[in-house]
Protein backbone atom coordinates (compact mmCIF):
# COMPACT_ATOMS: atom_id res chain seq x y z
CA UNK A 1 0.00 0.00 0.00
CA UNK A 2 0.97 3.64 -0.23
CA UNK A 3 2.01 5.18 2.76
CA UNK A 4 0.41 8.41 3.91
CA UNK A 5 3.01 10.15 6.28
CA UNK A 6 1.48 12.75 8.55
CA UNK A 7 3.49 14.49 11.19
CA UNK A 8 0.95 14.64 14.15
CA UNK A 9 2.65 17.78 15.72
CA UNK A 10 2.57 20.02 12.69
CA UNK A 11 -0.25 22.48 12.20
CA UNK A 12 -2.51 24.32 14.07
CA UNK A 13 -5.07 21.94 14.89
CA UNK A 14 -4.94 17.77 15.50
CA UNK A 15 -4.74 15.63 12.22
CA UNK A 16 -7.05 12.90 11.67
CA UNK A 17 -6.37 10.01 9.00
CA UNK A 18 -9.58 8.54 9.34
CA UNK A 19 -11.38 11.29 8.73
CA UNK A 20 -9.04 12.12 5.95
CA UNK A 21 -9.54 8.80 3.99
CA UNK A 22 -13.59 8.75 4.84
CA UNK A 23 -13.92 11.95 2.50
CA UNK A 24 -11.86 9.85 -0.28
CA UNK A 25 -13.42 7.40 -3.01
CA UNK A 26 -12.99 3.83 -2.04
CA UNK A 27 -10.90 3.16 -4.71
CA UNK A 28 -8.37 5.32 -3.32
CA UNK A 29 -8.80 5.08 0.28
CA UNK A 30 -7.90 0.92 -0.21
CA UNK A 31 -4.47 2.32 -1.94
CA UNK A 32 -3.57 4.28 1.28
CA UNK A 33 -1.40 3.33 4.39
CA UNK A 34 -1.39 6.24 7.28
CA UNK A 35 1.29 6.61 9.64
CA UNK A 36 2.11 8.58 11.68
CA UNK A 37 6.09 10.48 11.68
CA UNK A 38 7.78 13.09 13.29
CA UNK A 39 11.45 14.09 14.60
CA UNK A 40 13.93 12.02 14.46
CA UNK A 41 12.71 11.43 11.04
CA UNK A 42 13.24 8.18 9.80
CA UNK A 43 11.78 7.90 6.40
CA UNK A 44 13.82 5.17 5.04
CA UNK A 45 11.28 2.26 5.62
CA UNK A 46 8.64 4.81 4.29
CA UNK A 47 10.61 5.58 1.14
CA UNK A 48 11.16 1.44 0.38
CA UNK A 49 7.41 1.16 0.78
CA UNK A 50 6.46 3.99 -1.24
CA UNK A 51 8.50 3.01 -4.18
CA UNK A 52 7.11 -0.66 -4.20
CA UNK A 53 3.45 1.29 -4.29
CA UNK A 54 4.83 2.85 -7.70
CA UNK A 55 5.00 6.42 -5.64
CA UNK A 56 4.69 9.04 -4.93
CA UNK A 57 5.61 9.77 -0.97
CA UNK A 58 2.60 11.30 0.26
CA UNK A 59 3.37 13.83 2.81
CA UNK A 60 1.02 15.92 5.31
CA UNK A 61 2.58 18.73 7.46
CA UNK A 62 3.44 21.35 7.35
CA UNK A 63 6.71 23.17 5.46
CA UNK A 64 9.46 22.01 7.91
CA UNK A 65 8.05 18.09 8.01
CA UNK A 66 8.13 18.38 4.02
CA UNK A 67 11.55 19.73 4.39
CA UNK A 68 13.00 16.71 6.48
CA UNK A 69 11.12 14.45 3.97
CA UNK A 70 12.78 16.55 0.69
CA UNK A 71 16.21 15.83 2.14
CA UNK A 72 15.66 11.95 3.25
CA UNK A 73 14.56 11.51 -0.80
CA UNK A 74 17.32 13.38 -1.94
CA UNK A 75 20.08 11.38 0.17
CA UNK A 76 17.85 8.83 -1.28
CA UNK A 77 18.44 9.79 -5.12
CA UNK A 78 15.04 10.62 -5.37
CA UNK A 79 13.28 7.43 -6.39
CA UNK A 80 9.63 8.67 -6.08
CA UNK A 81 7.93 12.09 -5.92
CA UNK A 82 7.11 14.14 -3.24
CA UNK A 83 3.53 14.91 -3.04
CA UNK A 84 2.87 17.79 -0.27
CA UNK A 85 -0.40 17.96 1.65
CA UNK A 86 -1.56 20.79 3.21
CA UNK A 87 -1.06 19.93 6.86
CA UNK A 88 0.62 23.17 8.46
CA UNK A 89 0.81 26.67 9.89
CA UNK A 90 1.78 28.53 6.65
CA UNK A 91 1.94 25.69 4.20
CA UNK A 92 4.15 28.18 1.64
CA UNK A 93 5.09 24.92 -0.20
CA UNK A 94 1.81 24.07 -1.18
CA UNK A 95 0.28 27.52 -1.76
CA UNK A 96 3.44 28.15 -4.31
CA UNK A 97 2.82 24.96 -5.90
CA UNK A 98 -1.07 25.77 -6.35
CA UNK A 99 -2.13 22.71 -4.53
CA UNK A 100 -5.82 22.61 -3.46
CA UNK A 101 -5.94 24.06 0.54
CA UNK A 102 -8.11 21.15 1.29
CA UNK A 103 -6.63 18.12 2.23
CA UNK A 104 -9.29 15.39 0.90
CA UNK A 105 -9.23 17.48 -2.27
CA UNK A 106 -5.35 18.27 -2.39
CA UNK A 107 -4.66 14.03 -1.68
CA UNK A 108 -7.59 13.05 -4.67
CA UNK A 109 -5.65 16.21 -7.46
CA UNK A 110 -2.17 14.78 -6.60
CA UNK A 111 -3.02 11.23 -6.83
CA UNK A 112 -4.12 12.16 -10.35
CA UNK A 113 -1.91 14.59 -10.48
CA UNK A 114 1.37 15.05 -12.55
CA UNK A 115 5.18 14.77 -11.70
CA UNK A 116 7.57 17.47 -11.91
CA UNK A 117 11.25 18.47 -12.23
CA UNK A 118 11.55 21.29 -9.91
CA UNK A 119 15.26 23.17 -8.80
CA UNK A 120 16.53 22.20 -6.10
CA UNK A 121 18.77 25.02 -4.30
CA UNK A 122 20.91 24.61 -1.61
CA UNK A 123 22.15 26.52 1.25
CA UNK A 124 26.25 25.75 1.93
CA UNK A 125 25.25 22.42 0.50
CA UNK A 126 22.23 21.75 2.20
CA UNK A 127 19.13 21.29 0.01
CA UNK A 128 15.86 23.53 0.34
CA UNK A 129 12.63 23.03 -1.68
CA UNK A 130 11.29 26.51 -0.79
CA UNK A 131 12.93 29.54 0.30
CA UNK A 132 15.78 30.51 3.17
CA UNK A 133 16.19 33.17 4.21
CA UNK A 134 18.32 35.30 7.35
CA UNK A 135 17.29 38.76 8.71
CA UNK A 136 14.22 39.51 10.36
CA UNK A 137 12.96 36.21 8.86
CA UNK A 138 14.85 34.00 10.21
CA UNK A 139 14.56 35.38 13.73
CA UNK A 140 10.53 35.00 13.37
CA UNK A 141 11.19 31.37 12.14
CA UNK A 142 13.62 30.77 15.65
CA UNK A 143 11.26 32.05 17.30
CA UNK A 144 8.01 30.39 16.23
CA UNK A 145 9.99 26.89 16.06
CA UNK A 146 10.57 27.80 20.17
CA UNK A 147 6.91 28.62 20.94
CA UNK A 148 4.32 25.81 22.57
CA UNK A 149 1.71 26.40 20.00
CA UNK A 150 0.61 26.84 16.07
CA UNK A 151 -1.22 28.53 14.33
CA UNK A 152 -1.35 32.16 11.80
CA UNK A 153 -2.42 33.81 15.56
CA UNK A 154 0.74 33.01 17.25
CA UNK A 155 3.13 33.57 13.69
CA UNK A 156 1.55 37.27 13.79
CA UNK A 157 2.16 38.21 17.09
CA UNK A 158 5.66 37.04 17.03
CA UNK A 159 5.96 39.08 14.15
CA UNK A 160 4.99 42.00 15.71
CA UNK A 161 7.10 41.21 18.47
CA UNK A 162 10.00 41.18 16.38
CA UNK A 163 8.96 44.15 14.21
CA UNK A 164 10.46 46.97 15.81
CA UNK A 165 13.73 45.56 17.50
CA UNK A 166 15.64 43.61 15.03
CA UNK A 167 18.19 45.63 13.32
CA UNK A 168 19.17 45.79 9.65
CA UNK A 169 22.09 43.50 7.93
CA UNK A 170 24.75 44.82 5.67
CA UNK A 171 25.98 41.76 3.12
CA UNK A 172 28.93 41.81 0.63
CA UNK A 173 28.20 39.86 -2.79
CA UNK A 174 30.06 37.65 -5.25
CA UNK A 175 27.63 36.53 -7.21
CA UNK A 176 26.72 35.64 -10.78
CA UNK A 177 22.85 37.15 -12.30
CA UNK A 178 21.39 35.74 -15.68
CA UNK A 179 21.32 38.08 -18.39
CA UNK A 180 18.10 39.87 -18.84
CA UNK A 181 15.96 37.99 -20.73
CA UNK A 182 14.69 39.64 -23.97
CA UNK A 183 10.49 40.18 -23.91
CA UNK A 184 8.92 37.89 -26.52
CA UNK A 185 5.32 39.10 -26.88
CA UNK A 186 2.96 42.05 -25.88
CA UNK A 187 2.08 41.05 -22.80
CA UNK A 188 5.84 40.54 -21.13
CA UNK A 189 6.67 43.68 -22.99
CA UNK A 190 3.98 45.31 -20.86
CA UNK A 191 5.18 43.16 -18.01
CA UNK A 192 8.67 44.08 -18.23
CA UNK A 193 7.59 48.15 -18.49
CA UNK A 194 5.32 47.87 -15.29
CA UNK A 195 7.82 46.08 -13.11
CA UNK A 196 11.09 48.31 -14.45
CA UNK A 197 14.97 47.34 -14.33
CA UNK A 198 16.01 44.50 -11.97
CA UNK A 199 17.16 45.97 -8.62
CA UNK A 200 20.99 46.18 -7.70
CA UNK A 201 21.84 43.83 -4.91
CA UNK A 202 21.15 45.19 -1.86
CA UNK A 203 24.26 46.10 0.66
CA UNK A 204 21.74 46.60 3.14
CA UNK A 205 18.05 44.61 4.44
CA UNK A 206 16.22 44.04 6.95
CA UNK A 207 14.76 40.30 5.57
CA UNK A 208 16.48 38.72 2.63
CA UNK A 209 15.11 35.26 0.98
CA UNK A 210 15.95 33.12 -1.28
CA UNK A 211 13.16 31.64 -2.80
CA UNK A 212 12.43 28.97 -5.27
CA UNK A 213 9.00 29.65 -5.48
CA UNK A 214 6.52 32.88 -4.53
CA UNK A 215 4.85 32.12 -1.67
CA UNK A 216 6.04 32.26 2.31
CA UNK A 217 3.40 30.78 3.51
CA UNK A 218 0.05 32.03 4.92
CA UNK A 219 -0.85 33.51 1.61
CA UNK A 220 2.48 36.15 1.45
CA UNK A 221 3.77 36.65 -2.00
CA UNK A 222 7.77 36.94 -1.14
CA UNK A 223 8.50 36.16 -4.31
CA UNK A 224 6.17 36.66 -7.44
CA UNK A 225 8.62 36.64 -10.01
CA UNK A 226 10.11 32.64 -8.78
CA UNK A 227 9.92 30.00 -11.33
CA UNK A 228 10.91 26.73 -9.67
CA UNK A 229 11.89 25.59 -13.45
CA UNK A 230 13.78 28.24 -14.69
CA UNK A 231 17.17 27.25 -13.07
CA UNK A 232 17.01 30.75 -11.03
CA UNK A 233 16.99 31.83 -7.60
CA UNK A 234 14.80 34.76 -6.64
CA UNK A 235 16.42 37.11 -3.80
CA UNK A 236 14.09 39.40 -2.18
CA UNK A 237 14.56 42.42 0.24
CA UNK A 238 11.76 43.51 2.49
CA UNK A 239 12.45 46.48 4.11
CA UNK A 240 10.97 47.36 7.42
CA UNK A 241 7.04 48.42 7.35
CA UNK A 242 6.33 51.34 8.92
CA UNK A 243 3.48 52.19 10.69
CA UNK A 244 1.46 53.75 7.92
CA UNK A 245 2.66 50.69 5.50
CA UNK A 246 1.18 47.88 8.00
CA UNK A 247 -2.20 49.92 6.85
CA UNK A 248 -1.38 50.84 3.01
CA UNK A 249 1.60 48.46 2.18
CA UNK A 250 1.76 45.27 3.75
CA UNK A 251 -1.73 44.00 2.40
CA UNK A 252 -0.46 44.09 -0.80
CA UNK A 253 2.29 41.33 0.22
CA UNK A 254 -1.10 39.32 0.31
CA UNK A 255 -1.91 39.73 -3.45
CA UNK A 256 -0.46 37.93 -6.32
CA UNK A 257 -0.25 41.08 -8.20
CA UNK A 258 0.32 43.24 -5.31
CA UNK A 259 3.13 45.88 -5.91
CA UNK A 260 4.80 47.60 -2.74
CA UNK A 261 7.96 49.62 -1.67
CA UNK A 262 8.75 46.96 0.59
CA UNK A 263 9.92 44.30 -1.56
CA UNK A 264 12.57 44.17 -4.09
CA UNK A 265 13.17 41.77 -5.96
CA UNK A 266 15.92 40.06 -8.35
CA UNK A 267 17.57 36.63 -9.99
CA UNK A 268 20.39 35.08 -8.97
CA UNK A 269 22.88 31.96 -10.65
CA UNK A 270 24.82 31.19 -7.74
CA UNK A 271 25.55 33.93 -4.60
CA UNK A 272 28.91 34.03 -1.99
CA UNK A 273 27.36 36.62 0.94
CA UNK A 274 29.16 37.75 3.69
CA UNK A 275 28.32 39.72 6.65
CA UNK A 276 29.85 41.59 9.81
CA UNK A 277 28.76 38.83 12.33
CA UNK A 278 27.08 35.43 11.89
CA UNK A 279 23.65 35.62 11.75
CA UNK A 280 20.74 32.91 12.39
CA UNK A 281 19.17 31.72 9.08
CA UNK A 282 16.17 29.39 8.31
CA UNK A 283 15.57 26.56 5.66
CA UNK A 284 12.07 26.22 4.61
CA UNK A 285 10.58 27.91 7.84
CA UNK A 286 13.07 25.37 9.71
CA UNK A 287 15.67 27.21 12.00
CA UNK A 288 19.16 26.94 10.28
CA UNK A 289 22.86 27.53 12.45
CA UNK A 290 24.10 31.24 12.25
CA UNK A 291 26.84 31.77 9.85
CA UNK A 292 29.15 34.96 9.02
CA UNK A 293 29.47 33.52 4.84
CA UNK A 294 26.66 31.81 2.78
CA UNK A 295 27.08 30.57 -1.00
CA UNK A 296 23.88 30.09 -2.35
CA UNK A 297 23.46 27.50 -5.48
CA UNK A 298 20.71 25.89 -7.61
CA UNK A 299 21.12 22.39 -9.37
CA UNK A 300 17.98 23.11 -12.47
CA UNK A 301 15.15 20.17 -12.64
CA UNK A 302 17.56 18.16 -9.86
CA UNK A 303 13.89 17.58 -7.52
CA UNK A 304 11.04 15.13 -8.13
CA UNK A 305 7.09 16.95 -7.34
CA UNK A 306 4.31 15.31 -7.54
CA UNK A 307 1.88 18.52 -8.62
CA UNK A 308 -1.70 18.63 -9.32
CA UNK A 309 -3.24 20.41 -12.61
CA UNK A 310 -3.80 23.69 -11.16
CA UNK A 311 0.19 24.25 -11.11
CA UNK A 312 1.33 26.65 -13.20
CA UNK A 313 4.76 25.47 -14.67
């Protein structure tokens, strides 16, 4: 049978399997194996079985559980897809990807779904399916992973929390950008006009990600521009909200087409950064060790996804 992991302890509210598989055609529901799996992360077994199913590994927690299970099928060589369920706080993962917010509904479209060659970047070696990230960021992700509870609630009050104290970074570069790409029709003509030149990179920032596809999680664009095809890392800036821009700007974070001072945006090959003290970082929401250098790489169409037909790429 095909395993259905679920990580009991991700997400704001209690998972239950049997409810899960009750909303599912019987057809399916006989296919499907829950079981439960959380830290110290053993997916081995799990991988063996899902491979003799024919794949993929279902997976149903939130961003950091579908982390762990990204880098067990990697050290694996990737022998089945990852399909990610909807089964945390944020679930940035599965928003990017387009994957219904529903769980029966997300676990029917990826069974009869599609598989996908995503990027796979990597922090100093150290594989991410989403976005990293150090700054403001990765102190909310610290201190969320340290809190007793879950839930959007708790994430926003931390974040206010955090707002006003944490200072800015200042980063040195070495890195290598793709050239511009040339617009091939009307529409990215207009595109390209509305949107302007690429940024510089930024010697100063309060947040700065590294995304591999647009969403953080929660339904916050970080990244609208990502493409986890193109062989391109996004890096995004926020800069600290004021008080007036938690009214006029932030909302428009919120919006796939939302356009604010507070982000800037640009694309990235590979990246050396170095800063004046090692900072904390995060990997897919997960808190990452501090570090004074980063290099930043991407590895094009080096992931398996299982995706379901409302993704984009």
């Amino acid at each position: 049978m095909l395993p259905l992991l679920y990580n009991p302890g991700s997400g704001p509210s209690a998972k239950d399997p049997n409810a899960l598989l009750a909303r599912l055609p019987a057809e399916l529901r006989a296919r499907l194996e829950p079981i439960a799996l959380g830290p110290p992360w053993d997916f081995t077994p799990l991988i063996e079985q899902a491979v003799a199913a024919g794949g993929p590994l279902l997976v149903w927690g939130g961003d950091g559980t579908l982390h762990h299970a990204a880098r067990a099928l990697i050290q694996a060589g990737c022998p089945v897809p990852l399909a990610a369920l909807p089964g945390g706080s944020g679930n940035g993962l599965v928003r990017g990807l387009r994957t219904p917010l529903e769980t029966a509904g997300a676990l029917e479209n990826l069974l009869l779904g599609r598989e996908l060659r995503i990027d796979l970047p990597r922090l100093d070696g150290v594989p991410f399916l989403n976005i990293c990230g150090t700054g403001f960021e990765a102190a909310v992700a610290h201190g969320f992973d340290a809190m007793p509870g879950r839930g959007f609630l708790r994430y926003a009050q931390l974040c206010l929390r955090l707002w006003r104290k944490h200072p800015e970074l200042r980063v040195a570069w070495d890195a290598a950008r793709p050239d511009p790409a040339a617009p091939k029709s009307v529409g990215e003509k207009l595109r390209a006009a509305w949107l302007g030149p690429e940024p510089e990179l930024p010697e100063r920032a309060w947040s700065l990600s590294f995304a591999n596809l647009p969403q953080y999680g929660s339904g916050l664009w970080i990244a609208p521009g990502a493409d986890p095809t193109d062989g391109i890392l996004q890096w995004v800036k926020l800069k600290r909200p004021g008080i007036l821009d938690l009214v006029s700007d932030v909302p428009q974070l919120f919006r796939e087409g939302g356009r604010t001072h507070l982000r800037q945006e640009g694309r990235l090959l590979r990246a050396m950064l170095r800063f004046d003290a090692p900072l904390p970082w995060h990997l897919d929401g997960e808190p990452a060790p501090a570090r004074d250098r980063a290099e930043l790489t991407v590895e094009k169409g080096a992931f398996r996804m299982q995706v379901t037909g409302n993704c984009p790429w």
